[in-house]
Protein backbone atom coordinates (compact mmCIF):
# COMPACT_ATOMS: atom_id res chain seq x y z
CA UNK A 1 0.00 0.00 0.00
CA UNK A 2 0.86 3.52 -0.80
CA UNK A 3 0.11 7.39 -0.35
CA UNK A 4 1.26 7.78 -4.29
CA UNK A 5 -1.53 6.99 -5.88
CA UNK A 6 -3.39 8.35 -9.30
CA UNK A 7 -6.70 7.91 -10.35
CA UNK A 8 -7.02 6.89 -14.17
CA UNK A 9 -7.15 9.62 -16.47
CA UNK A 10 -10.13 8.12 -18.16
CA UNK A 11 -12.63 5.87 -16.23
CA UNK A 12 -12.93 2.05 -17.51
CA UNK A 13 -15.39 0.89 -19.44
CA UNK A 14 -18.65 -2.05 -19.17
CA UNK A 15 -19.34 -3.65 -21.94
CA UNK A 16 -22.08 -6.33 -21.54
CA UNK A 17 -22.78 -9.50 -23.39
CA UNK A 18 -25.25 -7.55 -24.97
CA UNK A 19 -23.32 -4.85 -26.25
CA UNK A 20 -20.45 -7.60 -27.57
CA UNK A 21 -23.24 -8.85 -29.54
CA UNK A 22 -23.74 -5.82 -30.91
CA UNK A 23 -20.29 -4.99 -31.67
CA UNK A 24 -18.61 -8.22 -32.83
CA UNK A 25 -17.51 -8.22 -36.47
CA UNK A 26 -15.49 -11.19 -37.64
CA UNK A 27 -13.18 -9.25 -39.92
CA UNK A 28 -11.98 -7.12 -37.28
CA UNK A 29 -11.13 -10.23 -34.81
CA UNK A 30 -9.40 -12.23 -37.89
CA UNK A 31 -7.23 -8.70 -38.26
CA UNK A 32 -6.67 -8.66 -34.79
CA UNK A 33 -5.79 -12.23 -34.03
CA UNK A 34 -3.39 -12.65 -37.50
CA UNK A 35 -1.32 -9.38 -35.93
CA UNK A 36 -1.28 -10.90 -32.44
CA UNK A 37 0.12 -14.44 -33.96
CA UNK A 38 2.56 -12.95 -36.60
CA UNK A 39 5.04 -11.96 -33.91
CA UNK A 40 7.52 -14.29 -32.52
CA UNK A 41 6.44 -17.11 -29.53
CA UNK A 42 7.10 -15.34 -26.08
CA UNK A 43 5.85 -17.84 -22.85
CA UNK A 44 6.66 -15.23 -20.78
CA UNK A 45 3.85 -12.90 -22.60
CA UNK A 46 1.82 -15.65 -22.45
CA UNK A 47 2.32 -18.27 -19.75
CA UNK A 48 -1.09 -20.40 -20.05
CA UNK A 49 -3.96 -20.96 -17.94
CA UNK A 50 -3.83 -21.05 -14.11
CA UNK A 51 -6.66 -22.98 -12.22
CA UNK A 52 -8.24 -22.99 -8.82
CA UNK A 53 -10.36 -25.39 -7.86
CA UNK A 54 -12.22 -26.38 -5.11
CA UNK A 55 -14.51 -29.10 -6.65
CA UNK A 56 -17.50 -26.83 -5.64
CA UNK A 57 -16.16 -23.52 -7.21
CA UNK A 58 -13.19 -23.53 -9.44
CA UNK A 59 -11.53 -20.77 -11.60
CA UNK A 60 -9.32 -20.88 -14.80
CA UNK A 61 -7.62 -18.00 -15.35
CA UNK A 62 -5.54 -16.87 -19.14
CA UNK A 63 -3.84 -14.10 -19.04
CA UNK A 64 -1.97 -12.35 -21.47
CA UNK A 65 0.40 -9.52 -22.90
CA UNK A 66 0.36 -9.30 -26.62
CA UNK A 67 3.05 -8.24 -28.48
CA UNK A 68 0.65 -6.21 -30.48
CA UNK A 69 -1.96 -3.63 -29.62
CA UNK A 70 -1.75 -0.79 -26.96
CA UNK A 71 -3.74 -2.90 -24.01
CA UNK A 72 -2.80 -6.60 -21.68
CA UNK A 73 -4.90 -8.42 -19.25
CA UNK A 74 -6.58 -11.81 -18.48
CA UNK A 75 -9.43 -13.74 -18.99
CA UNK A 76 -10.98 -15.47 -15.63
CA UNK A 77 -13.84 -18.44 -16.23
CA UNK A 78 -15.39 -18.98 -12.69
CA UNK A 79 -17.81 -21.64 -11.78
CA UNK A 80 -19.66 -22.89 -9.15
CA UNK A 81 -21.75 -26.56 -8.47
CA UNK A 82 -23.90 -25.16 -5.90
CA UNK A 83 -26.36 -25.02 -8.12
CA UNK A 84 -25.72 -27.40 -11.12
CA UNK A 85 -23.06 -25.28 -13.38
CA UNK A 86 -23.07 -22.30 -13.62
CA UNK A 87 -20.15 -20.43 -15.34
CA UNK A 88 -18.90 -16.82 -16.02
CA UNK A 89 -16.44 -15.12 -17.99
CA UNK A 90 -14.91 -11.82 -17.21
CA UNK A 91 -12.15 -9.83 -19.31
CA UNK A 92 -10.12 -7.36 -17.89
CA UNK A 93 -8.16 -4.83 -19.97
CA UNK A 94 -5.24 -2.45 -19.02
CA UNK A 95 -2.77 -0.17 -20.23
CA UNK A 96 0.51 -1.10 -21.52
CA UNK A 97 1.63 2.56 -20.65
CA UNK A 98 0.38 3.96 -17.64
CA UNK A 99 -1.10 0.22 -15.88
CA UNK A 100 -5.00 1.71 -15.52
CA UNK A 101 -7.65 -0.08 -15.78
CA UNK A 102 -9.07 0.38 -19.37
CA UNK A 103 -12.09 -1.90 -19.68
CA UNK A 104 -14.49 -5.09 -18.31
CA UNK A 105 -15.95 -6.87 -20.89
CA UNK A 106 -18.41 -9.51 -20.63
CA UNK A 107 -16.29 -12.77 -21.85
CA UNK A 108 -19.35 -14.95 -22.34
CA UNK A 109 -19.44 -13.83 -26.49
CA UNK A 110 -15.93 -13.26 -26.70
CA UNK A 111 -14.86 -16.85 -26.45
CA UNK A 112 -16.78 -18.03 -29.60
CA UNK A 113 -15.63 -14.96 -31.44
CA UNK A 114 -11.94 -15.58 -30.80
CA UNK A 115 -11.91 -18.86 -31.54
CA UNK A 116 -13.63 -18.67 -34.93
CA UNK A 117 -11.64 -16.36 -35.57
CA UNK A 118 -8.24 -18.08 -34.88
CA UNK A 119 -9.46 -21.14 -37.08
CA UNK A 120 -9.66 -18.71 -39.69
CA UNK A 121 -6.29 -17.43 -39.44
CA UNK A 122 -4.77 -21.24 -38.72
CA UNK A 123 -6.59 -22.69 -41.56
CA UNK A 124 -6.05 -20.14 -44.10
CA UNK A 125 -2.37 -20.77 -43.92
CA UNK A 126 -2.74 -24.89 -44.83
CA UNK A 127 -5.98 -24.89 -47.30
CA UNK A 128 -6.04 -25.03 -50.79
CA UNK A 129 -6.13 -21.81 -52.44
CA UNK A 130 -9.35 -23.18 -55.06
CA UNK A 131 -12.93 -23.76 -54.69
CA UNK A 132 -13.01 -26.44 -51.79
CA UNK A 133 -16.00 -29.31 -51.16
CA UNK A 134 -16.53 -28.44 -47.28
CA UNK A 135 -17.87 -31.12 -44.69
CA UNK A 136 -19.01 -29.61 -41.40
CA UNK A 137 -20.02 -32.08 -38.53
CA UNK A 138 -21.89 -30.17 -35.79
CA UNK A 139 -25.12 -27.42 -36.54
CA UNK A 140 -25.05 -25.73 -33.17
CA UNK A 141 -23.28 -22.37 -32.79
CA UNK A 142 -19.62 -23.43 -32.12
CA UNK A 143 -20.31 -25.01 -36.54
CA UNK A 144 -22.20 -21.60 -37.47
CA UNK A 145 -19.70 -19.10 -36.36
CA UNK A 146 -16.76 -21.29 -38.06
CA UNK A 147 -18.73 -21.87 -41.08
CA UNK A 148 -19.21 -18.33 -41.60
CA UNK A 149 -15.40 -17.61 -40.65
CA UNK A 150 -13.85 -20.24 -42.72
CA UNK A 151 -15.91 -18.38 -45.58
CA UNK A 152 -14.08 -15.28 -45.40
CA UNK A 153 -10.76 -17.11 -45.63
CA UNK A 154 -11.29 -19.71 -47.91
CA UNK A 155 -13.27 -19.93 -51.24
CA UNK A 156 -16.46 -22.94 -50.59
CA UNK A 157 -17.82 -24.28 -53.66
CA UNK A 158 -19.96 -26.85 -51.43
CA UNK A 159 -21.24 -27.55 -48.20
CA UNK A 160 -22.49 -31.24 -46.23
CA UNK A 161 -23.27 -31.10 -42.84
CA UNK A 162 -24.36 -33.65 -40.48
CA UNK A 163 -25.90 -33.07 -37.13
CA UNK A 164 -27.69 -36.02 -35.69
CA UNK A 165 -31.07 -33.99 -35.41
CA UNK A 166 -32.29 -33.72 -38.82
CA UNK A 167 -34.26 -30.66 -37.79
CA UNK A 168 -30.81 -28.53 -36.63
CA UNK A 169 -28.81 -29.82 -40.12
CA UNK A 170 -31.89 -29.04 -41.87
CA UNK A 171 -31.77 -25.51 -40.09
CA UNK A 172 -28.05 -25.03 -40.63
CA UNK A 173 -28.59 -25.80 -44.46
CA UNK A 174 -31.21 -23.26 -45.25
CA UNK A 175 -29.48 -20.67 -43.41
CA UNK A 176 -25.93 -20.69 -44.92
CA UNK A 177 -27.44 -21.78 -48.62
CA UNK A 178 -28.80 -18.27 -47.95
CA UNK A 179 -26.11 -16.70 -47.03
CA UNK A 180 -22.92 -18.48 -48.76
CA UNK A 181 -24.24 -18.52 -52.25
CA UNK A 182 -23.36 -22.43 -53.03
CA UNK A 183 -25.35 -25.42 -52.61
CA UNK A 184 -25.41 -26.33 -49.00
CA UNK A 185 -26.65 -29.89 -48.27
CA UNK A 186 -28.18 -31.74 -44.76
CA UNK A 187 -26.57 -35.51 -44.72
CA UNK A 188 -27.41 -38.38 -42.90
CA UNK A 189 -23.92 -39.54 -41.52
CA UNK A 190 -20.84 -37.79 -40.66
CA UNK A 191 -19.14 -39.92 -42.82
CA UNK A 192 -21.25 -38.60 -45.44
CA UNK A 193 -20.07 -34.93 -45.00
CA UNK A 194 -16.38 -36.15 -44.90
CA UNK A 195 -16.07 -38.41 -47.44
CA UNK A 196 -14.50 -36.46 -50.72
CA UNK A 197 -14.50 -33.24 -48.47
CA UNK A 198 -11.40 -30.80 -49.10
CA UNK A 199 -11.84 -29.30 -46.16
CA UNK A 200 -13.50 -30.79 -43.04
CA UNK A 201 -14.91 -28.85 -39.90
CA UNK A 202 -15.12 -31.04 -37.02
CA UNK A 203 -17.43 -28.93 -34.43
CA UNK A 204 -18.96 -31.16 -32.12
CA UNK A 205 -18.60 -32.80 -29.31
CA UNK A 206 -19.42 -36.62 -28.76
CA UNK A 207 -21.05 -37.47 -25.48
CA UNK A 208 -19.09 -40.50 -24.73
CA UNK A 209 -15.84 -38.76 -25.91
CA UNK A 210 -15.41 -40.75 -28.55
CA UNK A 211 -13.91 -39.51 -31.77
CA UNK A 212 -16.71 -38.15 -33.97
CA UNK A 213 -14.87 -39.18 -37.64
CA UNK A 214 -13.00 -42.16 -38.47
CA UNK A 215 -9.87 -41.81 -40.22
CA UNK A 216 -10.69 -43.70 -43.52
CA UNK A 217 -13.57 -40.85 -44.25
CA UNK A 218 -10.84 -38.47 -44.67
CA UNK A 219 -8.55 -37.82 -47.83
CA UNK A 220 -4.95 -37.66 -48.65
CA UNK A 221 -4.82 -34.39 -49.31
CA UNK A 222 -7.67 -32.96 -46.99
CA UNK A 223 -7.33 -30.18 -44.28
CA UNK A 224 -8.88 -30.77 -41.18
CA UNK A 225 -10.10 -28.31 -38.76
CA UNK A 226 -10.72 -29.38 -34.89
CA UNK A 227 -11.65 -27.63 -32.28
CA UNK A 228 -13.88 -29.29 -29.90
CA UNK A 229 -10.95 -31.48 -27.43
CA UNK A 230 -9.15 -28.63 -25.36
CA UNK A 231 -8.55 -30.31 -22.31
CA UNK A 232 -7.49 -33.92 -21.57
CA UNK A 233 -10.44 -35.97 -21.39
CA UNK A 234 -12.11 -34.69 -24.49
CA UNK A 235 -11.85 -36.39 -28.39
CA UNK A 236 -12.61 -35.17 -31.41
CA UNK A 237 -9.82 -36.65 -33.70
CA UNK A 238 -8.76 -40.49 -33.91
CA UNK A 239 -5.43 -41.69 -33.11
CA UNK A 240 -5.57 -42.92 -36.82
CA UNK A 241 -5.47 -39.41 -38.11
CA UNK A 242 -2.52 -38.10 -36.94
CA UNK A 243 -0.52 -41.13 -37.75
CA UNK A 244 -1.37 -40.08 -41.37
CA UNK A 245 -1.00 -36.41 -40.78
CA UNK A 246 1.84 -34.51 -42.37
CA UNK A 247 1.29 -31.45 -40.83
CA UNK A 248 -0.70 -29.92 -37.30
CA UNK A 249 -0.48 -26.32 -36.93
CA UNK A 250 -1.51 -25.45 -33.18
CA UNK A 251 -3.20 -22.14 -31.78
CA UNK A 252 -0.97 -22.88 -28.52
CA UNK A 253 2.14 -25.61 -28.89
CA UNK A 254 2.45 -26.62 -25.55
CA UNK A 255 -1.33 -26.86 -24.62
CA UNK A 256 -2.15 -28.25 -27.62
CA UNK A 257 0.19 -31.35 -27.79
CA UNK A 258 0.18 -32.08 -23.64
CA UNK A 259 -3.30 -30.68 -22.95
CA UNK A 260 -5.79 -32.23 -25.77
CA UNK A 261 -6.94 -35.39 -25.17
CA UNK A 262 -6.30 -35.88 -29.06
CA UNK A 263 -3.14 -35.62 -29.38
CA UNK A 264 -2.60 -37.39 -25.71
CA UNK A 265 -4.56 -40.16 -27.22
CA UNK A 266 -2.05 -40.18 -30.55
CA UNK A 267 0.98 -39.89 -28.66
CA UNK A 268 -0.05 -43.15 -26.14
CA UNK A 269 -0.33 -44.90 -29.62
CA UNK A 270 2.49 -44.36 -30.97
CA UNK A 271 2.38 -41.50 -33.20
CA UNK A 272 5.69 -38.95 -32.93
CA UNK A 273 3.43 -35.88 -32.62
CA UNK A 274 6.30 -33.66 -31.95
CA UNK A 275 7.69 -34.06 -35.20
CA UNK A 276 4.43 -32.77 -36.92
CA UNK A 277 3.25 -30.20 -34.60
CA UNK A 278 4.02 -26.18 -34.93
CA UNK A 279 2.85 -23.48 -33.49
CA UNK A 280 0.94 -21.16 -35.94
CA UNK A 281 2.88 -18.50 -35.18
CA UNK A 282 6.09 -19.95 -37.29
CA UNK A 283 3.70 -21.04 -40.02
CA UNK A 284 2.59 -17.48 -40.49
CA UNK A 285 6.69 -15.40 -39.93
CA UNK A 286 7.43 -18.23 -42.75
CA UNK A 287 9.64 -20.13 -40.68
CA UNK A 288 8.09 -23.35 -41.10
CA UNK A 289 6.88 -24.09 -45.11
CA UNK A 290 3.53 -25.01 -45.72
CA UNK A 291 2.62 -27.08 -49.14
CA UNK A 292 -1.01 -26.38 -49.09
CA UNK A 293 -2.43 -28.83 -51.63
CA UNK A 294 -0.63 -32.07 -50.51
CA UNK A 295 -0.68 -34.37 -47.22
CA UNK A 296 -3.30 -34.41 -44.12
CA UNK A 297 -3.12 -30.96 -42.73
CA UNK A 298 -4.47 -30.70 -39.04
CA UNK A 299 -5.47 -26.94 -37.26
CA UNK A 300 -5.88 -27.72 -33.63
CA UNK A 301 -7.20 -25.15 -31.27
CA UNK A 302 -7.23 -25.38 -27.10
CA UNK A 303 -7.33 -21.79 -27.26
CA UNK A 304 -5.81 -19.32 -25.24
CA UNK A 305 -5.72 -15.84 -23.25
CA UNK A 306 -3.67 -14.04 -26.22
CA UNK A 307 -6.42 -14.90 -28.58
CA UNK A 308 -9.15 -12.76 -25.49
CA UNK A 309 -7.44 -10.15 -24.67
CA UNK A 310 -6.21 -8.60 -28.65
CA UNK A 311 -10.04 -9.84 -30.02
CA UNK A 312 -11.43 -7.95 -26.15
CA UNK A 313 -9.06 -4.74 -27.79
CA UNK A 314 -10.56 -4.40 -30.87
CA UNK A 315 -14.07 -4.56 -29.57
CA UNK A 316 -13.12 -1.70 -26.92
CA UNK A 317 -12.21 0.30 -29.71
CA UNK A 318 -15.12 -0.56 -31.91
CA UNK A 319 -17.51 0.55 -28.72
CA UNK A 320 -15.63 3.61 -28.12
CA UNK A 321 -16.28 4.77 -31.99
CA UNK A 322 -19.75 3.91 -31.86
CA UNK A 323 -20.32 5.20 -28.24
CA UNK A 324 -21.68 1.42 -26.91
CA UNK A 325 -21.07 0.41 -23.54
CA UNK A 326 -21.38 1.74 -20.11
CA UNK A 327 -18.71 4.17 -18.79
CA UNK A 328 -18.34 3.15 -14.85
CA UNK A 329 -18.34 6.00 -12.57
CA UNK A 330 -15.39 4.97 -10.34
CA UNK A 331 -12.29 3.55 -11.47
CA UNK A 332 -9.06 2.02 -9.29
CA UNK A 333 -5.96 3.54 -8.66
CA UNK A 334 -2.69 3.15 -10.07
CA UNK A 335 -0.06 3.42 -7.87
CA UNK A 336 4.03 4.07 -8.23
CA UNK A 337 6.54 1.70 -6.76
């Protein structure tokens, strides 16, 4: 505790789920997320998540400090089992320069923008630069917002999707053969949507945590897309896969190959997934070549607090513009050491 203390020359700002609805634009979170991953890998910027847990309340905590942009901070997910689960998500933005306290944004949005929009930038750098036959497996929100992100990356000339409620794939067809412009077909199987797919967007989760493709769906030269096993316990991806995979490019290295029960699950069988697993951040300085149109290509996402806090930044700046959000009327103090 000190005596030397300054209140922030400009009081922090609220933004609500609400008004992150309101704000989020895709193109502006791609932007944001490629400049935050073209810089070189720094753990100490970003050391990975932190947990507390109780077993009745626990907390997992990502914090970061880009490289990029003018503003650091950390992303907490807190949740309780008092009352079944219940979970919130709370972003905290500050200064590079002066340390105050810049912004609290309502996380719960954030998450799905961030990560669509990281698959975007990961997947761009390993898919075919042509027309591509795209199989999505999943119709809940998690498949929507990458569908639509993929499409501002990549060029679709068709879409399958599978979703084991006919009425959801149904749903999921109608709306993006609206909005994409190409035929966009419902499917009966997952293998269906795979099979002869260029690119394949694997976007939900199986109950028993079970892979939800096989391997022998997939083709020589497809790209693959997964981002549904993030922590230990969950699949998404067989074994199988990654034994034939000639490239994974990883939002986060580290988390990625010891914390997804994917690649846990390749390495137990024998596959060497350290020799085909980089970080996305070489892929896009150049320092590890990418031949787009030949071999298995993997993007695997755990996601992580970099990805928050520079996707958090632009939509502070975006509210700020368009004068959204709630300005508090106290602040905290900043004090000199």
């Amino acid at each position: 505790m000190t005596n030397d203390a300054n209140q922030p020359g400009r009081l922090p700002l609220f933004l609500t789920d609400a008004d992150v609805e309101a704000l989020a634009d895709l193109p502006s979170a791609i932007d944001a997320i490629r400049a935050a991953y073209s810089t070189p890998i720094d753990e100490a910027r970003n050391p990975g998540r932190i947990f507390a847990d109780s077993r009745r309340e626990w907390m997992r905590v990502m914090p970061s400090v880009p490289a990029s942009g003018r503003l650091f901070g950390a992303k907490s997910i807190n949740g309780s089992f008092a009352d079944g689960l219940r979970v919130s998500y709370l972003i905290s933005l500050f200064d590079k320069e002066t340390a105050d306290l810049v912004a609290l944004v309502d996380g719960n949005r954030v998450t799905g923008l961030r990560t669509a929009a990281t698959t975007a930038v990961g997947t761009a750098t390993i898919a075919p630069d042509r027309p591509l036959v795209v199989g999505v497996v999943g119709s809940g929100f998690e498949a929507q917002s990458h569908t639509t992100a993929l499409s501002l990356v990549t060029t679709f000339a068709e879409v399958r999707v599978f979703s084991p409620t006919p009425a959801n794939r149904d749903a999921f067809s109608a709306r993006f053969s609206a909005e994409l412009g190409v035929p966009v077909g419902a499917v009966e199987s997952a293998e269906a949507a795979v099979r002869g797919a260029d690119l394949v967007l694997c976007a939900a989760r199986s109950r028993d945590e079970t892979p939800t493709i096989s391997s022998e769906w997939v083709g020589d030269d497809a790209t693959v897309v997964s981002i549904g096993s993030t922590t230990p316990g969950q699949r998404e991806l067989p074994a199988e896969l990654f034994a034939r995979a000639s490239l994974v490019v990883a939002d986060g290295l580290d988390e990625v190959v010891h914390g997804s029960g994917d690649l846990l699950a390749a390495r137990a069988a024998g596959v060497d997934v350290d020799a085909i697993t980089v970080p996305l951040n070489d892929v896009l300085l150049g320092a590890r070549a990418v031949d787009r149109g030949q071999g298995i290509r993997i993007y695997k996402s755990t996601g992580a607090g970099l990805q928050d806090i520079v996707v958090a930044e632009a939509l502070v700046d975006r509210a700020r513009e368009r004068g959204i959000g709630t300005q508090l009327p106290v602040g905290i103090v900043t004090t000199r050491k």
